[in-house]
Protein backbone atom coordinates (compact mmCIF):
# COMPACT_ATOMS: atom_id res chain seq x y z
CA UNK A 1 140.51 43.54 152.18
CA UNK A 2 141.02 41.49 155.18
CA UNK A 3 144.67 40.63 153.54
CA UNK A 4 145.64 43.76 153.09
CA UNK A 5 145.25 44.72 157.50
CA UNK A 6 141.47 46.10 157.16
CA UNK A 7 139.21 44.64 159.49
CA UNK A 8 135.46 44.13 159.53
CA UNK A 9 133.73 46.82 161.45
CA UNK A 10 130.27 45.71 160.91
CA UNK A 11 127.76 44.36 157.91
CA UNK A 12 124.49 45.61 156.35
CA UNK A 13 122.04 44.43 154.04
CA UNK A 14 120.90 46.26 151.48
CA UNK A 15 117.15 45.54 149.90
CA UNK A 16 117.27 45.64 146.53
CA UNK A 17 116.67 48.71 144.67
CA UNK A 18 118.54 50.98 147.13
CA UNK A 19 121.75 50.05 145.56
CA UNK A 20 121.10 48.32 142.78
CA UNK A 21 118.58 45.70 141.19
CA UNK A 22 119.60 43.21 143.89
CA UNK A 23 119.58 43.25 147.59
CA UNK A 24 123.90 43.51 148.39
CA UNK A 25 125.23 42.73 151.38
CA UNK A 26 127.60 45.26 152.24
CA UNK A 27 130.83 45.13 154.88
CA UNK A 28 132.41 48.49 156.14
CA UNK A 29 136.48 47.52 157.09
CA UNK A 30 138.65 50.00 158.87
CA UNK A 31 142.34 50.13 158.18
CA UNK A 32 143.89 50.93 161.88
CA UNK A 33 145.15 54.28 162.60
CA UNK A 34 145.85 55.43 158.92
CA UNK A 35 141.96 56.62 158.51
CA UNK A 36 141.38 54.37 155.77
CA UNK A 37 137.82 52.87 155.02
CA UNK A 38 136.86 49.99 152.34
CA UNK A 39 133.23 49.31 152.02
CA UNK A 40 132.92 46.10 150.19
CA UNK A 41 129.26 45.79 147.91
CA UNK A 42 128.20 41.82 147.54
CA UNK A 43 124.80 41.26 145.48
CA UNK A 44 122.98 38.60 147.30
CA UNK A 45 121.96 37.63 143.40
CA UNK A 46 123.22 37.91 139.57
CA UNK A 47 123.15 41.62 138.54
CA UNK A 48 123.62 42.90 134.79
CA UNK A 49 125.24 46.05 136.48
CA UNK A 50 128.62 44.43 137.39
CA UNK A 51 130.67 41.21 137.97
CA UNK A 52 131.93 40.21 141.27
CA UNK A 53 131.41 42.18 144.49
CA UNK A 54 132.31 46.17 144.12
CA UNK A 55 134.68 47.73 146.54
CA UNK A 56 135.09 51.27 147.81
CA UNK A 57 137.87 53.07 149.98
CA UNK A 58 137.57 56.34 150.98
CA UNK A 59 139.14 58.00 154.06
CA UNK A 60 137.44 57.65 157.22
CA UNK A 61 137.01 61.56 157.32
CA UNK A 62 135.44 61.76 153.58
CA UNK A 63 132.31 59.24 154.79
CA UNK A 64 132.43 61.17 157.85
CA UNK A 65 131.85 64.39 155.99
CA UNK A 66 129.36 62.71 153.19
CA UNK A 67 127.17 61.58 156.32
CA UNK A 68 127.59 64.95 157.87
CA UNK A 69 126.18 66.63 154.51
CA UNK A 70 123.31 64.32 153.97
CA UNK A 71 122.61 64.84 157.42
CA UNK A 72 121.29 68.43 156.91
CA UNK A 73 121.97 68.79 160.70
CA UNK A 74 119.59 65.22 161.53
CA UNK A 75 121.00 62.17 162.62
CA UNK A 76 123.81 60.85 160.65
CA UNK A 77 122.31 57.79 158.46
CA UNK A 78 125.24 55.54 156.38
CA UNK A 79 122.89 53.51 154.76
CA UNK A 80 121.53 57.10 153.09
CA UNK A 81 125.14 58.39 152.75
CA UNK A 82 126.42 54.80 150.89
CA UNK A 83 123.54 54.88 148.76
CA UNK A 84 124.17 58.26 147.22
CA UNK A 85 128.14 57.69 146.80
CA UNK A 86 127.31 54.31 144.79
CA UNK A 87 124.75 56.59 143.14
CA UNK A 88 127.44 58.84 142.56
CA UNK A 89 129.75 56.47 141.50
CA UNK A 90 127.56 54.76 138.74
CA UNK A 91 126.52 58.70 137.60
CA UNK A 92 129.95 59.30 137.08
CA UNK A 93 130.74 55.72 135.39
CA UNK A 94 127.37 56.38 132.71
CA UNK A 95 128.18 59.72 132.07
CA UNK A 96 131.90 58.74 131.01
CA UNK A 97 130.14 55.87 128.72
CA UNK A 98 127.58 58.56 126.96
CA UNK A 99 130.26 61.00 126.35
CA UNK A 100 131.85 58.69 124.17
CA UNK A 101 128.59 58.08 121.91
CA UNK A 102 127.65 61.70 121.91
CA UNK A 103 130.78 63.23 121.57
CA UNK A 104 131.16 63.13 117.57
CA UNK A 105 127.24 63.95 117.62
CA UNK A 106 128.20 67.06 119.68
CA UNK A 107 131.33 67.82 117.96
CA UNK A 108 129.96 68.06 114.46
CA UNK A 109 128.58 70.88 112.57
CA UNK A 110 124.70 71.04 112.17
């Protein structure tokens, strides 16, 4: 990320179980003025879920929103708002994996 003109903004860590079976570290990079955000996901340990570190970018105005949403009208919290767009994200990721397996289940006549 660094490489490609993001730079660090700041760095969390995550205890495990809030995105994933392993604590991650996580580091939120801005890209300058083009409203660009990468939020890179490190696990601190070996995970089944994925290889290597898992990286994000969304525009600086979409997290904005998310937060806004999860807000309710509260305080803004990113560590909520992160955790339910990986949630998201690995929804989205499963479903597209069962689909395959049910799909000729589904399709055929009883």
């Amino acid at each position: 990320m660094l490489e490609q003109g993001f730079k660090r903004k700041k760095r969390m860590i995550f205890p495990e179980g809030v995105l994933g079976d392993v604590p991650y570290k996580v580091i939120f990079c801005e890209l300058g003025e083009e409203d660009k955000l990468a939020v890179c996901l490190s696990p601190e340990q070996a995970t089944l879920r994925h290889k290597g570190d898992r990286i994000y970018r969304l525009s600086t105005l979409s997290f904005s929103e998310a937060q806004e949403r999860d807000s309710a009208g509260s305080v803004k919290d990113e560590f909520f708002t992160l955790g339910s767009l990986v949630k998201a994200v690995d929804f989205k990721w499963w479903l597209s994996d069962i689909r395959k397996i049910l799909e000729p289940i589904l399709s055929s006549p009883l």
